[in-house]
C-alpha atoms as a PDB file:
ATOM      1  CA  UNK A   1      10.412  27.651   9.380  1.00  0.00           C
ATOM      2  CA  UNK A   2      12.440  24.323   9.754  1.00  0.00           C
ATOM      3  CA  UNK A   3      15.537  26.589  10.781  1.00  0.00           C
ATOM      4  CA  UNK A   4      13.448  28.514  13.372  1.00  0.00           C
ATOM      5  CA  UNK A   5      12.634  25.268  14.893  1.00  0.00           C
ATOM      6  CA  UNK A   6      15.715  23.912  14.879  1.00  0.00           C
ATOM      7  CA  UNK A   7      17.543  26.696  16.567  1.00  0.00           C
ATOM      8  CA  UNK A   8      14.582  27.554  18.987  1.00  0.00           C
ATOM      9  CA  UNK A   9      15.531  23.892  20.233  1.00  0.00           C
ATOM     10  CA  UNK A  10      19.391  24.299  19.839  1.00  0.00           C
ATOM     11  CA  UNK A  11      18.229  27.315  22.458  1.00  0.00           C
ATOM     12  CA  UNK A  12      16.674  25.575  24.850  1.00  0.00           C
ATOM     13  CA  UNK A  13      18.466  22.465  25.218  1.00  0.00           C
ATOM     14  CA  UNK A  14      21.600  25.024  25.807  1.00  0.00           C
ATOM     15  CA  UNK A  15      19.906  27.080  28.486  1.00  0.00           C
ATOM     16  CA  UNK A  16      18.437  23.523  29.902  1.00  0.00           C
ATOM     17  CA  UNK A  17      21.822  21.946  30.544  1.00  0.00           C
ATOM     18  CA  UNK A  18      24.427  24.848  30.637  1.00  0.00           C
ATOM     19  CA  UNK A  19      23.363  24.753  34.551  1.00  0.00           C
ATOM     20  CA  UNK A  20      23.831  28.603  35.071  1.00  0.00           C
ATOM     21  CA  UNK A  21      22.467  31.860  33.925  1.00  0.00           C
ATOM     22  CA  UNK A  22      24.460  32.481  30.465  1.00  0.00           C
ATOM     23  CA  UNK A  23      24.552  36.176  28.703  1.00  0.00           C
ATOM     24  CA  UNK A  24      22.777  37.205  25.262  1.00  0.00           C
ATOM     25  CA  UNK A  25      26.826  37.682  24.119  1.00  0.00           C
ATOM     26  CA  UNK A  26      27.400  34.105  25.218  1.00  0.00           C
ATOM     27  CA  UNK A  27      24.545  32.460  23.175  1.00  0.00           C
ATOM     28  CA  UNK A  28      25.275  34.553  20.330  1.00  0.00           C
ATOM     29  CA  UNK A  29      28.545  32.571  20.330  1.00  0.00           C
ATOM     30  CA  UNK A  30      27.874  29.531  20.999  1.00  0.00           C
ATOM     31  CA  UNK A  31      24.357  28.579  19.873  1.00  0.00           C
ATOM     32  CA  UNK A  32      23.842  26.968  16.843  1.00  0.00           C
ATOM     33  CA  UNK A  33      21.707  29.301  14.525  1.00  0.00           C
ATOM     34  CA  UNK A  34      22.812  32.753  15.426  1.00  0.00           C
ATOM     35  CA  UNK A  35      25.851  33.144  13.834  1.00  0.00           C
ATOM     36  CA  UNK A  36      25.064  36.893  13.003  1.00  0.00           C
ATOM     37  CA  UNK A  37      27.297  39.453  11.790  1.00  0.00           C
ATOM     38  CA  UNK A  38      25.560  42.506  12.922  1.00  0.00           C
ATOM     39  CA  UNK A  39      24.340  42.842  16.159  1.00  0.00           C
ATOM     40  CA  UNK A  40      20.880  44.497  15.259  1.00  0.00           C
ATOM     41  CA  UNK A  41      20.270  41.421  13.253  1.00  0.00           C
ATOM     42  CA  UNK A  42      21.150  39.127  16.706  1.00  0.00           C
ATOM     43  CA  UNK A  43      19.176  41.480  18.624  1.00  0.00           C
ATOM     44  CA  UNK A  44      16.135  41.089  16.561  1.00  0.00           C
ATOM     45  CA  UNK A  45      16.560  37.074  16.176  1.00  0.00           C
ATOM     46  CA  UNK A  46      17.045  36.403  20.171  1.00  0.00           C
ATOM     47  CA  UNK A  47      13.819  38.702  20.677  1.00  0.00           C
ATOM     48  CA  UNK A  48      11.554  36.740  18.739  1.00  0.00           C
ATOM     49  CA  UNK A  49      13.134  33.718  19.580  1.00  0.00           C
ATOM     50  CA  UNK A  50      12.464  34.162  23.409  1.00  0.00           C
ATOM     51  CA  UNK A  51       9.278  35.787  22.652  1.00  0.00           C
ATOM     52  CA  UNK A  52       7.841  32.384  20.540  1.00  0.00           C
ATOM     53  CA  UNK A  53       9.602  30.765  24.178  1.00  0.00           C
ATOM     54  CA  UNK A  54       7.236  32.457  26.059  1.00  0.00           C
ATOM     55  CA  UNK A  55       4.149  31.423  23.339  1.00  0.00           C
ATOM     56  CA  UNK A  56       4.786  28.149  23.932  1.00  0.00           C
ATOM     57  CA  UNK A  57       4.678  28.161  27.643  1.00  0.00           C
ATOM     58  CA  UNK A  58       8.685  28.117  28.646  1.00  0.00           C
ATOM     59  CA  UNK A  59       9.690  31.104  30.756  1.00  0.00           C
ATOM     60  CA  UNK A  60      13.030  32.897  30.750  1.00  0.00           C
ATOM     61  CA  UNK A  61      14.384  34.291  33.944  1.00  0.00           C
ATOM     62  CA  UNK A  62      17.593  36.939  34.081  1.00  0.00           C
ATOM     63  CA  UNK A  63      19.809  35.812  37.285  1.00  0.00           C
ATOM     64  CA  UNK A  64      22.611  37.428  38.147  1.00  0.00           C
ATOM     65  CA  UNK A  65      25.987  35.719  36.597  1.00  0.00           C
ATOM     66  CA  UNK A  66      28.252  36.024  39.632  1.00  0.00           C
ATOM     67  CA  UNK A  67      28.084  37.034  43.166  1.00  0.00           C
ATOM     68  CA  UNK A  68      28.761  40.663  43.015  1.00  0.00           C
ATOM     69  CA  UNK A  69      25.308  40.971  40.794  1.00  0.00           C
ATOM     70  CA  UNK A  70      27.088  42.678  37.780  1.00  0.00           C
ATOM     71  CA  UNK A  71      26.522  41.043  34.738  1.00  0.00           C
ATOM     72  CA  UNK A  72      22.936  39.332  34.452  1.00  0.00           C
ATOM     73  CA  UNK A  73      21.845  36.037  32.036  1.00  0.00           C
ATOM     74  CA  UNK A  74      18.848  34.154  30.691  1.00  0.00           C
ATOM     75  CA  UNK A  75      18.078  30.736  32.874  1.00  0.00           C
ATOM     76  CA  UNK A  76      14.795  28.358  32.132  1.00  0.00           C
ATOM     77  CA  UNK A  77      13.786  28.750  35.753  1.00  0.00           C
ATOM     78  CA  UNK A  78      13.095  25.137  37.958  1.00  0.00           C
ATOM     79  CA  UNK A  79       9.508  24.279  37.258  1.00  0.00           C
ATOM     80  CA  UNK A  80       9.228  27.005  34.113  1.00  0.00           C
ATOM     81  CA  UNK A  81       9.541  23.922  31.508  1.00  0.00           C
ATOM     82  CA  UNK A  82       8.284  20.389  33.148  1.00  0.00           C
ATOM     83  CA  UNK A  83       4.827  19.820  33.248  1.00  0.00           C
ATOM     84  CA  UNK A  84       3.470  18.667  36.497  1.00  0.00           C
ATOM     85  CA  UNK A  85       2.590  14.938  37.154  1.00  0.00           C
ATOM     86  CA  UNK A  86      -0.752  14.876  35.539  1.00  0.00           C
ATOM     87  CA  UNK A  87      -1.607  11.809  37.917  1.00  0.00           C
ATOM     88  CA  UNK A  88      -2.936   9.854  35.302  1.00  0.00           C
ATOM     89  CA  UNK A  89      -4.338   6.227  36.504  1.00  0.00           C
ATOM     90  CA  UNK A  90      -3.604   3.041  35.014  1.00  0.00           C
ATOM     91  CA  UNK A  91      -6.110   2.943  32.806  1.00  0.00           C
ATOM     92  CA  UNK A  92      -5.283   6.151  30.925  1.00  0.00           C
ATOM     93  CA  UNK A  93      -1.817   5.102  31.006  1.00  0.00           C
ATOM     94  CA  UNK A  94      -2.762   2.342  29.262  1.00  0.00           C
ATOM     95  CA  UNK A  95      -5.130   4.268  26.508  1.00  0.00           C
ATOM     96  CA  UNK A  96      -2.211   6.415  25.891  1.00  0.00           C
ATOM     97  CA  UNK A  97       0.214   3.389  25.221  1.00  0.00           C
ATOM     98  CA  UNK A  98      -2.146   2.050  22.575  1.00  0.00           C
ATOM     99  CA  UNK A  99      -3.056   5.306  21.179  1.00  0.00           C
ATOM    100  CA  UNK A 100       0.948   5.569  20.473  1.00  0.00           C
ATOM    101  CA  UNK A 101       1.258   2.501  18.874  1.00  0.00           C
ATOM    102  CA  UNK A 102      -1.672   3.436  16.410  1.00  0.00           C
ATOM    103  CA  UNK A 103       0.320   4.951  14.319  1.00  0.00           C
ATOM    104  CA  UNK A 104       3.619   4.200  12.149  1.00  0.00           C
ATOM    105  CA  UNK A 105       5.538   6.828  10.683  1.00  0.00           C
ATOM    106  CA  UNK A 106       8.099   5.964   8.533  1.00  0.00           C
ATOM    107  CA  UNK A 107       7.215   2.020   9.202  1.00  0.00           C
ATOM    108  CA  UNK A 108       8.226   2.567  12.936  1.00  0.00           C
ATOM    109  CA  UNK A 109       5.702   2.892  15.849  1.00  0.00           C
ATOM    110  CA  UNK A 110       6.358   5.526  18.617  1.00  0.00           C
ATOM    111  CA  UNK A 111       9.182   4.733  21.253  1.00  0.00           C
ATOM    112  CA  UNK A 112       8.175   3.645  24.707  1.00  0.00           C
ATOM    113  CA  UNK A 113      10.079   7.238  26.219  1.00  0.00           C
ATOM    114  CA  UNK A 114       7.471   9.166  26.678  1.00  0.00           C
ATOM    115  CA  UNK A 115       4.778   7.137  28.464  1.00  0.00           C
ATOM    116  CA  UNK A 116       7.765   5.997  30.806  1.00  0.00           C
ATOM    117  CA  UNK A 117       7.845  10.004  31.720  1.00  0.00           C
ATOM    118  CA  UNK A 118       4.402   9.692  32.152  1.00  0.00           C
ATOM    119  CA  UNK A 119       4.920   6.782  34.673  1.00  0.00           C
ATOM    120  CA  UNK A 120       5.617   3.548  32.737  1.00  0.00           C
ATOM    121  CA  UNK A 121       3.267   1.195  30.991  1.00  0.00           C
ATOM    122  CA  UNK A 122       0.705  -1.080  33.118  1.00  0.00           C
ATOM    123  CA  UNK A 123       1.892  -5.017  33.303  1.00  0.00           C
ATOM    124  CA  UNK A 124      -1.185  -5.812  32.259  1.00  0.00           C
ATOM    125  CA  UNK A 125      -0.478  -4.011  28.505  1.00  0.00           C
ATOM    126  CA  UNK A 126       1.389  -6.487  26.125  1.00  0.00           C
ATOM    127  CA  UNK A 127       3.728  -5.841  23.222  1.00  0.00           C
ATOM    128  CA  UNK A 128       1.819  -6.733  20.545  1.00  0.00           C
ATOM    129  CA  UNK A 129       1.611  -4.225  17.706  1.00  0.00           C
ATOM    130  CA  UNK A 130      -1.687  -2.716  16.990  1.00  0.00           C
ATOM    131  CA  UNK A 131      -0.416  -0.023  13.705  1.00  0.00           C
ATOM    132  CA  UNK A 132      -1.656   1.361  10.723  1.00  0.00           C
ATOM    133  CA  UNK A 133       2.044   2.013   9.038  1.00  0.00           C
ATOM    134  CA  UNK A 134       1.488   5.111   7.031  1.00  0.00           C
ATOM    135  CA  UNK A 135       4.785   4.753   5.207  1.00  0.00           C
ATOM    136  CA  UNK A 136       7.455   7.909   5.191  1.00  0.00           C
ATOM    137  CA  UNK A 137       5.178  10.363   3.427  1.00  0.00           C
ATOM    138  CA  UNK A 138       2.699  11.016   6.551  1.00  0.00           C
ATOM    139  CA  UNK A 139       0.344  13.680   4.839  1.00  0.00           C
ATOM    140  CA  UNK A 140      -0.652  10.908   2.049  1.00  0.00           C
ATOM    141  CA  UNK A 141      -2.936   9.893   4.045  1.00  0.00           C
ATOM    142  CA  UNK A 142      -4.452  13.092   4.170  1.00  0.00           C
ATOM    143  CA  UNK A 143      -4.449  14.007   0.956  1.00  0.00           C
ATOM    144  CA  UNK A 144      -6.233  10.325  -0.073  1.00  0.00           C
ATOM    145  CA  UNK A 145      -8.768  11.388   2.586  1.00  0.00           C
ATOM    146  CA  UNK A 146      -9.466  14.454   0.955  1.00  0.00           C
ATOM    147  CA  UNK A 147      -9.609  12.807  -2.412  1.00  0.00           C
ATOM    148  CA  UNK A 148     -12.795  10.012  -1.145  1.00  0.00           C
ATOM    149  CA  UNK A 149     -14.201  12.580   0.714  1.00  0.00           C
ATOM    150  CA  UNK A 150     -14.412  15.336  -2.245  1.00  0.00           C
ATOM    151  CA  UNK A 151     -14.567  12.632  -4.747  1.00  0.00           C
ATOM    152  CA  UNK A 152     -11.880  13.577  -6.986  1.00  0.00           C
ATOM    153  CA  UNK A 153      -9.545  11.398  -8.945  1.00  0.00           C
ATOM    154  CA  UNK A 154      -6.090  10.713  -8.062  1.00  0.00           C
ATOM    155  CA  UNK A 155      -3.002   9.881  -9.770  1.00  0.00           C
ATOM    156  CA  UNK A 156      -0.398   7.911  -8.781  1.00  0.00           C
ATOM    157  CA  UNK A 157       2.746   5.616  -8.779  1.00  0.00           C
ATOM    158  CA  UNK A 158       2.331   2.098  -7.498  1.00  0.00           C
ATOM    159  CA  UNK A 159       4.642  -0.927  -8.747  1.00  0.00           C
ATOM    160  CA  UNK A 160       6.848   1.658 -11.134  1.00  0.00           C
ATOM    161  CA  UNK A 161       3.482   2.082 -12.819  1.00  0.00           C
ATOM    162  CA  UNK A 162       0.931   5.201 -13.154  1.00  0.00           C
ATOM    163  CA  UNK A 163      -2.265   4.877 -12.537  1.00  0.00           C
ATOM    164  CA  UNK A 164      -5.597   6.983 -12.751  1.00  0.00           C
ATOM    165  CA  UNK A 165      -7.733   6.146  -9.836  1.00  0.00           C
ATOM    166  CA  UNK A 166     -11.472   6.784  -8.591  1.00  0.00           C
ATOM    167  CA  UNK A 167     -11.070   6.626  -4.916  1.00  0.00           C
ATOM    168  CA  UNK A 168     -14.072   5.165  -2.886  1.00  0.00           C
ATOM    169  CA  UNK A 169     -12.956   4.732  -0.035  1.00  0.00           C
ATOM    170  CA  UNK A 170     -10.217   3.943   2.847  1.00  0.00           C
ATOM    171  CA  UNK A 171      -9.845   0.552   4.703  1.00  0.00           C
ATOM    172  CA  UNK A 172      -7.265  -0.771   7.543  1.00  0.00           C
ATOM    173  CA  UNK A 173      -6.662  -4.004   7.830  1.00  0.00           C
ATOM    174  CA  UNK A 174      -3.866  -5.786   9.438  1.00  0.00           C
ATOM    175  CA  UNK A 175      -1.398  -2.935  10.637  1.00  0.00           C
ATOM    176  CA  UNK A 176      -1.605  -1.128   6.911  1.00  0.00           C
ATOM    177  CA  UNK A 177      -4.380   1.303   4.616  1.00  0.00           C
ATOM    178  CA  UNK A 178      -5.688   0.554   1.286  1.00  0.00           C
ATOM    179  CA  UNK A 179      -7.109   2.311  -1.039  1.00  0.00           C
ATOM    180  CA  UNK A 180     -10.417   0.911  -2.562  1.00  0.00           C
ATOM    181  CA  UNK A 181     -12.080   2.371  -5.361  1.00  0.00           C
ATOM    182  CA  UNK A 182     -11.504   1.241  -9.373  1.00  0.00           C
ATOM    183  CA  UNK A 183      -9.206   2.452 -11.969  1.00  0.00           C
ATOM    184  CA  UNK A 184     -10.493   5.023 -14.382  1.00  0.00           C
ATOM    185  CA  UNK A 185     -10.556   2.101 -17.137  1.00  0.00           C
ATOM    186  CA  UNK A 186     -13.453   0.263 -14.513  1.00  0.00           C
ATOM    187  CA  UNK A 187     -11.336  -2.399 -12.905  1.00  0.00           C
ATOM    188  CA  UNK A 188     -12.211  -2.632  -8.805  1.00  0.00           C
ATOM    189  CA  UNK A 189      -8.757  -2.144  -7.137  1.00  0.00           C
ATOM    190  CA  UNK A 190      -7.389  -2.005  -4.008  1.00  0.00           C
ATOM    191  CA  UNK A 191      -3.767  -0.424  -3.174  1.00  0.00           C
ATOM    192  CA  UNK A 192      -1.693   0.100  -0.300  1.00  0.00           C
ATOM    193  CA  UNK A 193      -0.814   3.868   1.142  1.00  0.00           C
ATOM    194  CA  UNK A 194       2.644   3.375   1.731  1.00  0.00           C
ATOM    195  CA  UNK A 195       3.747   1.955  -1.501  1.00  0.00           C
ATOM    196  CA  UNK A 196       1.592   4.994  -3.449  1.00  0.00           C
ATOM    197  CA  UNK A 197       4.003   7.795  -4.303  1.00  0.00           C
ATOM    198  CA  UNK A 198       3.724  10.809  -6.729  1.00  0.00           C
ATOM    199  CA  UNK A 199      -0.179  10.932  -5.786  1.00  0.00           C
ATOM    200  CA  UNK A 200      -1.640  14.164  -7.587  1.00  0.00           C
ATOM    201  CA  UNK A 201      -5.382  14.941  -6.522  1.00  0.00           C
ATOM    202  CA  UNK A 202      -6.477  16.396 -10.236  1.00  0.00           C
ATOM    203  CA  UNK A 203     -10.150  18.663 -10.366  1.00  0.00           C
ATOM    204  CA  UNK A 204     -12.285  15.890 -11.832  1.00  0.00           C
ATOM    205  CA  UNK A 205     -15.040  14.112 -10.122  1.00  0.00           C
ATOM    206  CA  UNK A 206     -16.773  11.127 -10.543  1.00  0.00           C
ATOM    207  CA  UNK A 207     -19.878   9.421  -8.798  1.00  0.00           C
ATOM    208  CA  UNK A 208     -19.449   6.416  -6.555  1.00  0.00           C
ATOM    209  CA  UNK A 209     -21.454   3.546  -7.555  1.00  0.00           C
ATOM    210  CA  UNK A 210     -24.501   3.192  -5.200  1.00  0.00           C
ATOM    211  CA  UNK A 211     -24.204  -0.017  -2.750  1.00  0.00           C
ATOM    212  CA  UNK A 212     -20.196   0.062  -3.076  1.00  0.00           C
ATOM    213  CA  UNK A 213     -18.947  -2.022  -0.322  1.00  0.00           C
ATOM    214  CA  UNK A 214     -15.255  -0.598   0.627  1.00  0.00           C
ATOM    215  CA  UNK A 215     -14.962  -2.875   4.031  1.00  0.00           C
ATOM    216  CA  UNK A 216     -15.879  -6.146   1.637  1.00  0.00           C
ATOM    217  CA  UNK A 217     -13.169  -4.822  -0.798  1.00  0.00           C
ATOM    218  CA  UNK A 218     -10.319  -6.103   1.334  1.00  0.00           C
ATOM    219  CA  UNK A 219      -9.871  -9.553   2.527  1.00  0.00           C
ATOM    220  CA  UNK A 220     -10.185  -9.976   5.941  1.00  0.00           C
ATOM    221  CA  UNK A 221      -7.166 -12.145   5.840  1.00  0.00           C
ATOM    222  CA  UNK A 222      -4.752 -13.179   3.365  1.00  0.00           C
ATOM    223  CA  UNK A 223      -6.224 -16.962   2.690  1.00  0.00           C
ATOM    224  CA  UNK A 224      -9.241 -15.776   1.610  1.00  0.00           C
ATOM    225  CA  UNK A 225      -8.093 -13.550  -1.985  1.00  0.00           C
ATOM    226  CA  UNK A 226      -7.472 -16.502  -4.486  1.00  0.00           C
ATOM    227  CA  UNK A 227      -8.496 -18.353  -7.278  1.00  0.00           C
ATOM    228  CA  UNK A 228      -9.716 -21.430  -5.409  1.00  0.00           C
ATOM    229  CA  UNK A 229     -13.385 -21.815  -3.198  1.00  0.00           C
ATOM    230  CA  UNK A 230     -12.850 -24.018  -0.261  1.00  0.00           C
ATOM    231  CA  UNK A 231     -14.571 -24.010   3.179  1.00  0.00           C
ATOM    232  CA  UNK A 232     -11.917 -25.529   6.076  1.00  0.00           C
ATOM    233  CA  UNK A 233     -12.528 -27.070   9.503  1.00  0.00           C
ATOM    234  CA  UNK A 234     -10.020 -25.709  12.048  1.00  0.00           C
ATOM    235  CA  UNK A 235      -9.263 -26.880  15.591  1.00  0.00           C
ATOM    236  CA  UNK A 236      -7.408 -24.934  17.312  1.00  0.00           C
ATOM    237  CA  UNK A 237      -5.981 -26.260  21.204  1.00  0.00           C
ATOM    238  CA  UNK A 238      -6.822 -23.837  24.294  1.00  0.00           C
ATOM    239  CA  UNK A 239      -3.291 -22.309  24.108  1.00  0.00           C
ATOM    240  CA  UNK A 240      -3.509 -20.594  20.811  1.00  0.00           C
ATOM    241  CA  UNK A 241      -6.889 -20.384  20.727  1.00  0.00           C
ATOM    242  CA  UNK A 242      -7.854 -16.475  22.093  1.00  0.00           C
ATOM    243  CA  UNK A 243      -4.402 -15.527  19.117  1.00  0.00           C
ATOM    244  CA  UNK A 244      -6.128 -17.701  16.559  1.00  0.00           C
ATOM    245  CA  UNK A 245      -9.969 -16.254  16.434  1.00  0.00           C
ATOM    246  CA  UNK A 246      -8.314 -12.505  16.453  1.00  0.00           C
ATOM    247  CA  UNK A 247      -6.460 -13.535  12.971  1.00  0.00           C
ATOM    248  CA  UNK A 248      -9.405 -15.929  11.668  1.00  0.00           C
ATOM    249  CA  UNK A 249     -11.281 -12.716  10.515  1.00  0.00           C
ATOM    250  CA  UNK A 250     -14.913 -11.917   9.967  1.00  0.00           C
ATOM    251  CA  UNK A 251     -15.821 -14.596   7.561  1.00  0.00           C
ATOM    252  CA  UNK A 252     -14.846 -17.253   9.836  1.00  0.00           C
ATOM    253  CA  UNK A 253     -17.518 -19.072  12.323  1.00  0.00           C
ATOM    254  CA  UNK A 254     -16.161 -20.183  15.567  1.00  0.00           C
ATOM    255  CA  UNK A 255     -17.061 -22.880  18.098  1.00  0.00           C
ATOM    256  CA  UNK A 256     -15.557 -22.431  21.286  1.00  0.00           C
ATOM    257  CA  UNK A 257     -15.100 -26.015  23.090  1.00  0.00           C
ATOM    258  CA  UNK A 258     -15.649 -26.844  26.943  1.00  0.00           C
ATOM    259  CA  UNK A 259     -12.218 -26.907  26.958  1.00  0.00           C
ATOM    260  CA  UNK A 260     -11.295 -24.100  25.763  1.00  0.00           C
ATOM    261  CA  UNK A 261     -10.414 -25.053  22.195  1.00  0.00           C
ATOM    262  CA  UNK A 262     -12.178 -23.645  19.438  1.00  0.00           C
ATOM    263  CA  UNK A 263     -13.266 -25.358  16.017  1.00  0.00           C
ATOM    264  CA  UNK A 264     -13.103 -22.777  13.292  1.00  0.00           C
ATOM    265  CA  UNK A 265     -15.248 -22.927   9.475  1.00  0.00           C
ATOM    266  CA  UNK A 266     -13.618 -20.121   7.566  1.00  0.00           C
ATOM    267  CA  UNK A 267     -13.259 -19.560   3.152  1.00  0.00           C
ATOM    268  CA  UNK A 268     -10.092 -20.683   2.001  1.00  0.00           C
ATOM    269  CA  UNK A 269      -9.556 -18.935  -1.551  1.00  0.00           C
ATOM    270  CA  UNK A 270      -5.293 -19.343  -1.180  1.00  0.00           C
ATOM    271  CA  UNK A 271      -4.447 -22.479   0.072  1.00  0.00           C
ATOM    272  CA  UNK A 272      -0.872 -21.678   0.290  1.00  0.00           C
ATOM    273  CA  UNK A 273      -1.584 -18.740   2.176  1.00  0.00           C
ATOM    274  CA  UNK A 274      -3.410 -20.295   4.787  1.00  0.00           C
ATOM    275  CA  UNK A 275      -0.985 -22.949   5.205  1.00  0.00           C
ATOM    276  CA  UNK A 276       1.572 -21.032   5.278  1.00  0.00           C
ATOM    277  CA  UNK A 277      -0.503 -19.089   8.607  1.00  0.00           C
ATOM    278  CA  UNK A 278      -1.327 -22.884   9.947  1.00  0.00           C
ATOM    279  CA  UNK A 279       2.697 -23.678  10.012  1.00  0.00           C
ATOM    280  CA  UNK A 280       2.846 -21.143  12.883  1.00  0.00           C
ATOM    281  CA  UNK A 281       0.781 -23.400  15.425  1.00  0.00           C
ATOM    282  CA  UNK A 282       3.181 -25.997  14.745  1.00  0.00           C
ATOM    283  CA  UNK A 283       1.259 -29.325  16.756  1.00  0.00           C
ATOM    284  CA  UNK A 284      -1.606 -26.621  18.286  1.00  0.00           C
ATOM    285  CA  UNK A 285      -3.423 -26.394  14.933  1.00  0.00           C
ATOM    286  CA  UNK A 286      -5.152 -29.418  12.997  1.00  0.00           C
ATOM    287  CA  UNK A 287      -7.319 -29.208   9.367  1.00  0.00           C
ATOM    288  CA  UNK A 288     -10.176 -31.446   9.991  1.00  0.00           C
ATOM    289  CA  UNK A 289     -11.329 -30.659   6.329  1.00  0.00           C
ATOM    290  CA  UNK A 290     -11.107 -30.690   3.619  1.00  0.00           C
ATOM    291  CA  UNK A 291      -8.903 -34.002   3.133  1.00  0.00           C
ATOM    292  CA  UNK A 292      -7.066 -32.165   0.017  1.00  0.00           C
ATOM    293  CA  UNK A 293      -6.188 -29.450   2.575  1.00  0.00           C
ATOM    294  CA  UNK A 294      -4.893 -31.245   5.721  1.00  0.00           C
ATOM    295  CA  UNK A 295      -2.219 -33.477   3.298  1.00  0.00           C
ATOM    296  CA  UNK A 296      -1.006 -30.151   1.977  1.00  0.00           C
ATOM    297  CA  UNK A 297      -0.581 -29.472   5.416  1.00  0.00           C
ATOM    298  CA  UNK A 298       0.849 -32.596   6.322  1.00  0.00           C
ATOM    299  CA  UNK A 299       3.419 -32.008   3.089  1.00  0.00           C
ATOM    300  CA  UNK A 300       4.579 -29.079   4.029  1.00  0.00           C
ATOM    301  CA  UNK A 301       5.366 -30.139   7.332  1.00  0.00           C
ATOM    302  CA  UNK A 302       7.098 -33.509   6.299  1.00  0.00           C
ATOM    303  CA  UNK A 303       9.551 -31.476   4.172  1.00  0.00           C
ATOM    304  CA  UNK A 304      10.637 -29.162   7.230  1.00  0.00           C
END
């Protein structure tokens, strides 16, 4: 199928910028994909090739190839490939930029091209990235989906190691999937989709444990999976503020001040983590508590 694809595409960007009608003989010859020693075998190609064409909405036209109205080729008439301008407003321009950007494949979001042919991006849409990165191997996600849904157990490679895994569920969080559920052995686990390869959906079942909670399975941020228990006092200035309570996550109560600061009380169960997030507000950031916390803080940033 991959080689129908390829030279149904090889076809059409020919006839798209050859600029003039060009004979069956001609693409035989010089399209990629045909090279055909018997001309019944051609023949029966370049039908079904222009006949999946037509399927998918691209007309061919036979013009005449010179003035005297001889010798007659295939064209992709003006108007017989480009959609129309779908006069979409800025709104749904906007809806279709984000719903692009939803999705990684292969680690990389969607390139800007297409929207621009759709006419551009409103100012008023920033750059930030809002993906789930579903790794090279796009159907895993699928296939995991199919494996919490039918509740079969999976095996897979993670870390250079196999595991046997009840699946329970799916969770995003942060631009990447996990999957929750516990290994066969009874341990709760939680992996990420694109570093699971191998993954095998077997024919056993299992039962998922009544009042499993996948969404508290995950951290809603990376400060608060740890071995310590800490509860920290944030302030955060009126600049960085509407950046910070996005990333705080759900755990985290916020105070927004007549200024337009907020003061944050969020878990800390990874100091190091957290600091290591504070670092990026530089002098618009400042631990009230606890005391043990700040001087970390204050540490780190003395030995910058």
């Amino acid at each position: 199928m991959s080689k129908v694809i390829e030279r149904i595409l090889n076809l059409l960007a020919f006839l798209l910028t050859v600029g003039r009608p060009v004979s069956a003989e001609e693409i035989r010859f010089t399209v990629a994909g045909y090279e055909q020693g018997e001309d019944e075998a051609f023949r029966r190609m370049f039908e079904r090739d222009k006949e999946l064409l037509r399927e998918l909405g691209i007309s061919l036209e036979m013009q005449a190839t010179d003035a005297f109205e001889v010798e007659y080729g295939y064209v992709v008439p003006e108007g017989g490939y480009e959609l129309p301008d779908p006069g979409l407003t800025d709104e749904e321009r906007a809806a279709l930029w984000l719903a692009a950007q939803a999705v990684r494949l292969g680690g990389q979001p969607s390139g800007p091209e297409a929207i621009f042919k759709l006419g551009g991006v409103p100012g008023s849409v920033g750059g930030e990235p809002l993906s789930a990165n579903l790794g090279e191997d796009v159907g895993l996600l699928g296939d995991l989906f199919a494996a919490v849904v039918e509740h079969r157990v999976a095996a897979f490679t993670y870390r250079d190691k196999a595991r046997q895994f009840k699946p329970y569920g799916l969770v995003h969080r942060r631009g990447h999937w996990y999957l929750v559920g516990e290994l066969v052995d009874g341990e709760a686990r939680a992996f990420r989709v694109e570093r699971i390869t191998d993954l095998t959906v077997g024919d056993a079942t299992f039962t998922r444990p009544p009042g499993f909670d996948v969404q508290r399975s995950i951290p809603d941020a990376p400060w608060e999976a740890g071995p310590d228990e800490m509860t920290a006092e944030v302030v955060f200035d009126a600049s960085v503020a509407w950046w910070a309570e996005r990333e705080l996550g759900a755990n985290a109560n916020v105070k927004k001040q007549p200024d337009g600061a907020i003061r944050a009380t969020l878990p800390v169960a990874h100091p190091d983590a957290f600091i290591g997030w504070m670092l990026g507000f530089v002098d618009e950031a400042e631990i009230v508590s606890p005391p043990e916390l700040r001087q970390r803080l204050l540490d780190q940033v003395g030995a910058r």
